[in-house]
C-alpha atoms as a PDB file:
ATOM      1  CA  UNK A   1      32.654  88.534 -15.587  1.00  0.00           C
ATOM      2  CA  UNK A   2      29.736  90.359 -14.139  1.00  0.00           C
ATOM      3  CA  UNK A   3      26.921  87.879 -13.374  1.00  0.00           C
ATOM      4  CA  UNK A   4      24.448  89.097 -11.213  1.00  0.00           C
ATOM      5  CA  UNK A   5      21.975  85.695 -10.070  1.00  0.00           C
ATOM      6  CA  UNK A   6      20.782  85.863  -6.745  1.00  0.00           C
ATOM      7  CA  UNK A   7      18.020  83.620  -6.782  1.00  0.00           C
ATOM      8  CA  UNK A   8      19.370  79.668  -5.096  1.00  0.00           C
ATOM      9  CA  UNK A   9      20.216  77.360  -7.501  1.00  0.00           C
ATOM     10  CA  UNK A  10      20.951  73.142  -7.509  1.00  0.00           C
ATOM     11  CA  UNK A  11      24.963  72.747  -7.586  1.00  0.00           C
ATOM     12  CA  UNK A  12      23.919  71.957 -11.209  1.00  0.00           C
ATOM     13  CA  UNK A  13      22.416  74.616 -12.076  1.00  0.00           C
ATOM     14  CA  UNK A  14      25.113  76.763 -10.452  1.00  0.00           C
ATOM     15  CA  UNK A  15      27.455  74.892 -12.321  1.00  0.00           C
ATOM     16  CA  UNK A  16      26.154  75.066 -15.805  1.00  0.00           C
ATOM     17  CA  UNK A  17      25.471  79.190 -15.197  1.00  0.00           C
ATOM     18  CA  UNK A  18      28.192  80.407 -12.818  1.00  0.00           C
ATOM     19  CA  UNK A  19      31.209  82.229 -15.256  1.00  0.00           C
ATOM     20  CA  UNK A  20      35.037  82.483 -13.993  1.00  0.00           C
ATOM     21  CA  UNK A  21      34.886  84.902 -11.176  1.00  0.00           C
ATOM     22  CA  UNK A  22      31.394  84.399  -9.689  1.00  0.00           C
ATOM     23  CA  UNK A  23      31.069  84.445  -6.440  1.00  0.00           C
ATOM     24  CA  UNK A  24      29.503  81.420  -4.689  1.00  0.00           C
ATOM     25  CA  UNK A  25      27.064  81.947  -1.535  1.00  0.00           C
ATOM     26  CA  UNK A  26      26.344  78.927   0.803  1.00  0.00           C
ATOM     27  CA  UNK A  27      23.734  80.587   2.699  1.00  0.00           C
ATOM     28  CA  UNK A  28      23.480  78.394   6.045  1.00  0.00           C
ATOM     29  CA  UNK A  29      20.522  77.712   7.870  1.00  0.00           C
ATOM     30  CA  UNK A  30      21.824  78.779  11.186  1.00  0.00           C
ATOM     31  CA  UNK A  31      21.972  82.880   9.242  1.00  0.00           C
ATOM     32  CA  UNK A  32      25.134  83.069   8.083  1.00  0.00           C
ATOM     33  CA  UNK A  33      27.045  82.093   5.070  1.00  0.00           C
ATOM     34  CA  UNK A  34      30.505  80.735   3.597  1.00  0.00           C
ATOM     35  CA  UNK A  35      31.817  82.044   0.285  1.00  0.00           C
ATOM     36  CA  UNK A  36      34.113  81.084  -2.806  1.00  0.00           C
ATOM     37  CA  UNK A  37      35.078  82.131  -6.315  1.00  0.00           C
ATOM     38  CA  UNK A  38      33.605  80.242  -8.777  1.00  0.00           C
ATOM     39  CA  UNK A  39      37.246  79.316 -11.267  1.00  0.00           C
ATOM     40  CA  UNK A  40      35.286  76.844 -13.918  1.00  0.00           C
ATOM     41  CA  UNK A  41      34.822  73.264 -14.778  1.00  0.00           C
ATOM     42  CA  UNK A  42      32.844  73.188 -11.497  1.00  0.00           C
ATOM     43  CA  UNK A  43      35.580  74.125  -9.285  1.00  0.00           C
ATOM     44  CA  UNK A  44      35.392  77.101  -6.385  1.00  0.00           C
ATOM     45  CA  UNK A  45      38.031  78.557  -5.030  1.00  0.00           C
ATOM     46  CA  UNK A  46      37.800  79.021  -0.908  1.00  0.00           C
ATOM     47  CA  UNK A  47      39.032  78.888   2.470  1.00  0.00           C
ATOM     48  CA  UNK A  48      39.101  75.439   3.227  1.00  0.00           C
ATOM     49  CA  UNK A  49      40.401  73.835   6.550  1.00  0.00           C
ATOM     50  CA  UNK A  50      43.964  73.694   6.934  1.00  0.00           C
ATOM     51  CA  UNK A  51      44.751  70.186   7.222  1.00  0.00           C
ATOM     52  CA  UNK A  52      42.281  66.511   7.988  1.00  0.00           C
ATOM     53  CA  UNK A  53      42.240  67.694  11.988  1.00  0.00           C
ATOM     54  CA  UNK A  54      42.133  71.197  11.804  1.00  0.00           C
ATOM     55  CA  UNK A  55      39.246  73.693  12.230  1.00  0.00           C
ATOM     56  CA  UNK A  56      38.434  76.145   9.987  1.00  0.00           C
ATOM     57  CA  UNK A  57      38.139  78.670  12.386  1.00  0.00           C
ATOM     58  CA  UNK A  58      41.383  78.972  13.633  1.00  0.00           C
ATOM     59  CA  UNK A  59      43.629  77.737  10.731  1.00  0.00           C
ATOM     60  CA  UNK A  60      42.239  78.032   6.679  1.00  0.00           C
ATOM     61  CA  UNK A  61      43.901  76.989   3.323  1.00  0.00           C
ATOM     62  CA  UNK A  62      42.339  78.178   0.577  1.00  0.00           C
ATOM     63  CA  UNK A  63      41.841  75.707  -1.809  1.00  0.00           C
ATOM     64  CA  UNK A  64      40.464  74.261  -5.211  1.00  0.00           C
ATOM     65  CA  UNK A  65      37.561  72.420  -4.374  1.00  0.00           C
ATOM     66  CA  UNK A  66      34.698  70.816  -6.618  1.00  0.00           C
ATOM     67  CA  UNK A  67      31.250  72.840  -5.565  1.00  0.00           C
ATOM     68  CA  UNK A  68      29.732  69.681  -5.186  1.00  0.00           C
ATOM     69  CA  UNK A  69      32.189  68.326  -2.687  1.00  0.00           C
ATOM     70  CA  UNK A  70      32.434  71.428  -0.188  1.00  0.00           C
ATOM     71  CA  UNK A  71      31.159  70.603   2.836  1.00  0.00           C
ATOM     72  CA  UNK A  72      28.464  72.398   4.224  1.00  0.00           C
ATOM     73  CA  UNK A  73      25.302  71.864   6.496  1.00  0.00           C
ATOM     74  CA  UNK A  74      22.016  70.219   5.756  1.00  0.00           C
ATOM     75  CA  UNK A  75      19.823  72.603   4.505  1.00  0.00           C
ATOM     76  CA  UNK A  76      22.474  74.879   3.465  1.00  0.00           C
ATOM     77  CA  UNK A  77      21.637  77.063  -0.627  1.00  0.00           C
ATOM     78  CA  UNK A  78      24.278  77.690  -3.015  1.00  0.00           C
ATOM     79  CA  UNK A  79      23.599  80.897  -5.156  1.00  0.00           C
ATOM     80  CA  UNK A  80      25.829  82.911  -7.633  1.00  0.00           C
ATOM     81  CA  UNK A  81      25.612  86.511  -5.693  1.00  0.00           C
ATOM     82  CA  UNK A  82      27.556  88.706  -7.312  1.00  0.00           C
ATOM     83  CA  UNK A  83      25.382  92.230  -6.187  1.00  0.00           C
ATOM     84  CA  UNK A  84      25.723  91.566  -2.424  1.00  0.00           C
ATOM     85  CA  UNK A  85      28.902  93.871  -2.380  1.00  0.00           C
ATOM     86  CA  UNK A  86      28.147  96.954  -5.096  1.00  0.00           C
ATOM     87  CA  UNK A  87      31.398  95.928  -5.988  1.00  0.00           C
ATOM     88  CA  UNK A  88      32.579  96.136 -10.162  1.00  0.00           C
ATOM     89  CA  UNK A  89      34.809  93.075 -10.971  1.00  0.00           C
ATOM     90  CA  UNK A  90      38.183  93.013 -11.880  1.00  0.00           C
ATOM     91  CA  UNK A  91      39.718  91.975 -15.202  1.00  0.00           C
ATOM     92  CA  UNK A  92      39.972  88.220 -15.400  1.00  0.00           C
ATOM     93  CA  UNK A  93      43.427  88.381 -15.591  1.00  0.00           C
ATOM     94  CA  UNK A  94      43.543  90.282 -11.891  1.00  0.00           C
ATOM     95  CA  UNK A  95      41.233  87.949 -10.784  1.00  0.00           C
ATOM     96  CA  UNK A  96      43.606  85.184 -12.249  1.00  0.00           C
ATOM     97  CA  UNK A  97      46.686  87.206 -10.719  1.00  0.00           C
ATOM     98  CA  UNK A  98      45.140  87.364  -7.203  1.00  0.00           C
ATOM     99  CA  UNK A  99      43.863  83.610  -7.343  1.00  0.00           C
ATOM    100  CA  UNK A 100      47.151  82.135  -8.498  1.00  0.00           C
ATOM    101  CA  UNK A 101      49.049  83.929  -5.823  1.00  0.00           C
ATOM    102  CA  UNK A 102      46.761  82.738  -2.895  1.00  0.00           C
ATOM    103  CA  UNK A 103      45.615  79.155  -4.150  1.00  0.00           C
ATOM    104  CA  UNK A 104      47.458  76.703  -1.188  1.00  0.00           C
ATOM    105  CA  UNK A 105      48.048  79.234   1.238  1.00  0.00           C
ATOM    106  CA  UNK A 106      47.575  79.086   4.628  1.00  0.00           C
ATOM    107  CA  UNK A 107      46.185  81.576   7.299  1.00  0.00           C
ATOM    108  CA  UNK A 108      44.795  82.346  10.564  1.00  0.00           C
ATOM    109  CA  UNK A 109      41.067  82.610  10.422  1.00  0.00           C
ATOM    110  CA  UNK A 110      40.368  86.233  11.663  1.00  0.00           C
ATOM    111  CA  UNK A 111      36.204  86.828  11.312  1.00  0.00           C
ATOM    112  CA  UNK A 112      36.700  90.591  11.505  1.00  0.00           C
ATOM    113  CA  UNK A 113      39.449  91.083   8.891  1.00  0.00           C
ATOM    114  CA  UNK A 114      40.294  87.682   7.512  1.00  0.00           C
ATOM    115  CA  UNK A 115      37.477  85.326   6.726  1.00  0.00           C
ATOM    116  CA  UNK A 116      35.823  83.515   3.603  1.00  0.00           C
ATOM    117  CA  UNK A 117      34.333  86.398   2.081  1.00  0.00           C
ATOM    118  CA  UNK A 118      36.982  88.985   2.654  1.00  0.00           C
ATOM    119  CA  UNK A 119      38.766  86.605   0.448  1.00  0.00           C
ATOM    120  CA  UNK A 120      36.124  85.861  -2.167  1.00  0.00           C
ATOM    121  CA  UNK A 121      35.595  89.648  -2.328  1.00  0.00           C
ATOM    122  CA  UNK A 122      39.604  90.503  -2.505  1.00  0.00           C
ATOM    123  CA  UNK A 123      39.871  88.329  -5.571  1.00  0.00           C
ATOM    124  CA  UNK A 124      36.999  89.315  -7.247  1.00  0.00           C
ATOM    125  CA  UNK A 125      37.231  92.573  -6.728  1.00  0.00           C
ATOM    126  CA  UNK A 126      40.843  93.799  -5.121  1.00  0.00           C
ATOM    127  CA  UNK A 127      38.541  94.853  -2.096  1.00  0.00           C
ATOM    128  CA  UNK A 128      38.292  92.601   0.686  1.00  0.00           C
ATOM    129  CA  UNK A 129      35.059  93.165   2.217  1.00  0.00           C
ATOM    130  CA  UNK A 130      32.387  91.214   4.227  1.00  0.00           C
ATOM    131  CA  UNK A 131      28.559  92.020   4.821  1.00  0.00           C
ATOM    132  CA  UNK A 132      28.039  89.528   6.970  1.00  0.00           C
ATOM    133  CA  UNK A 133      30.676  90.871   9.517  1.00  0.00           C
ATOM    134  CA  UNK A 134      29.285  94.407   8.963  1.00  0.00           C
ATOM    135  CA  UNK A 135      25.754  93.481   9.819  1.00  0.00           C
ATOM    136  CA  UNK A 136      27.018  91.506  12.822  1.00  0.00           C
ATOM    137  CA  UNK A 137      28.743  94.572  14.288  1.00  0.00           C
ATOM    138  CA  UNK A 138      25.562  96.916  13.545  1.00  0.00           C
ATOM    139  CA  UNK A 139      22.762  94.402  15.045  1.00  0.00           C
ATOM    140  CA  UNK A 140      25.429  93.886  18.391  1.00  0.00           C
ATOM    141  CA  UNK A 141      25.811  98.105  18.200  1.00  0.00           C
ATOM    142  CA  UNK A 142      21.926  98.058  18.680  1.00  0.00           C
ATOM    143  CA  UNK A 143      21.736  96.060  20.811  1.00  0.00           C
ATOM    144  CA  UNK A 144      23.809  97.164  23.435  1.00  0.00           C
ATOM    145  CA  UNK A 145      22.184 100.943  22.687  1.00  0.00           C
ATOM    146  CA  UNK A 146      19.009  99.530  23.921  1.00  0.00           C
ATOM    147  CA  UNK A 147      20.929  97.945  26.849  1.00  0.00           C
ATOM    148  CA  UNK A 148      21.557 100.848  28.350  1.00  0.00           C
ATOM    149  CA  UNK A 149      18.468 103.261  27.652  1.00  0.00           C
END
């Protein structure tokens, strides 16, 4: 299950490359980017808005989605990155396990502890982690250090 493209690829490409498990970057234009498990025949497995009216940032559902009918923004890349994390995958049947028992769920967004890639790294993995928040928390740290100097 270890499958370590980085480069951006079409949705076809990602499709006819990515293997059960993958995890699925949408890097965003704005500098951030939303994350699923690849789970075959073109389908990723993600947090999804909760219902038609809902926002994903205060309710999610993570769902079974074809890649090529997530919605993201213009401009947005899709990219099997697997060695983001310096994670080792799971067996595909954890992965299976851990998919199975969250697929339809709902839950409050939380971008500290709870967001997309927490979740695509928990299933993956069995360790929920996310780079993006970590990075976030280090540029703000900075930031405020040269505040007050």
């Amino acid at each position: 299950v270890y499958h370590a493209i980085t480069r951006h690829l079409t949705l076809k490409q990602v499709v006819s490359t990515a293997q059960f498990g993958d995890l699925i970057e949408f890097s965003y234009p704005i500098g951030y980017a939303h994350w699923g498990v690849y789970d075959g025949d073109g389908y990723v497995i993600h947090f999804g808005v909760a219902g038609e009216h809902e926002n994903v940032y205060f309710k999610t559902k993570i769902r079974r989605q074809l890649l090529s009918e997530i919605n993201v923004p213009k401009g947005a890349r899709v990219s099997v990155s697997n060695n983001k994390h310096e994670l080792e995958p799971s067996p595909v049947h954890e992965i299976r396990i851990r998919r199975d028992a969250l697929l339809g769920k709902e839950f409050t967004y939380k971008l500290l502890t709870q967001n997309c890639e927490h979740f695509a790294t928990f299933v993956r993995s069995g360790k929920a982690i996310c780079n993006q928040v970590t990075i976030l928390i280090l540029l703000n740290s900075n930031q405020l250090q040269r505040e007050r100097n």
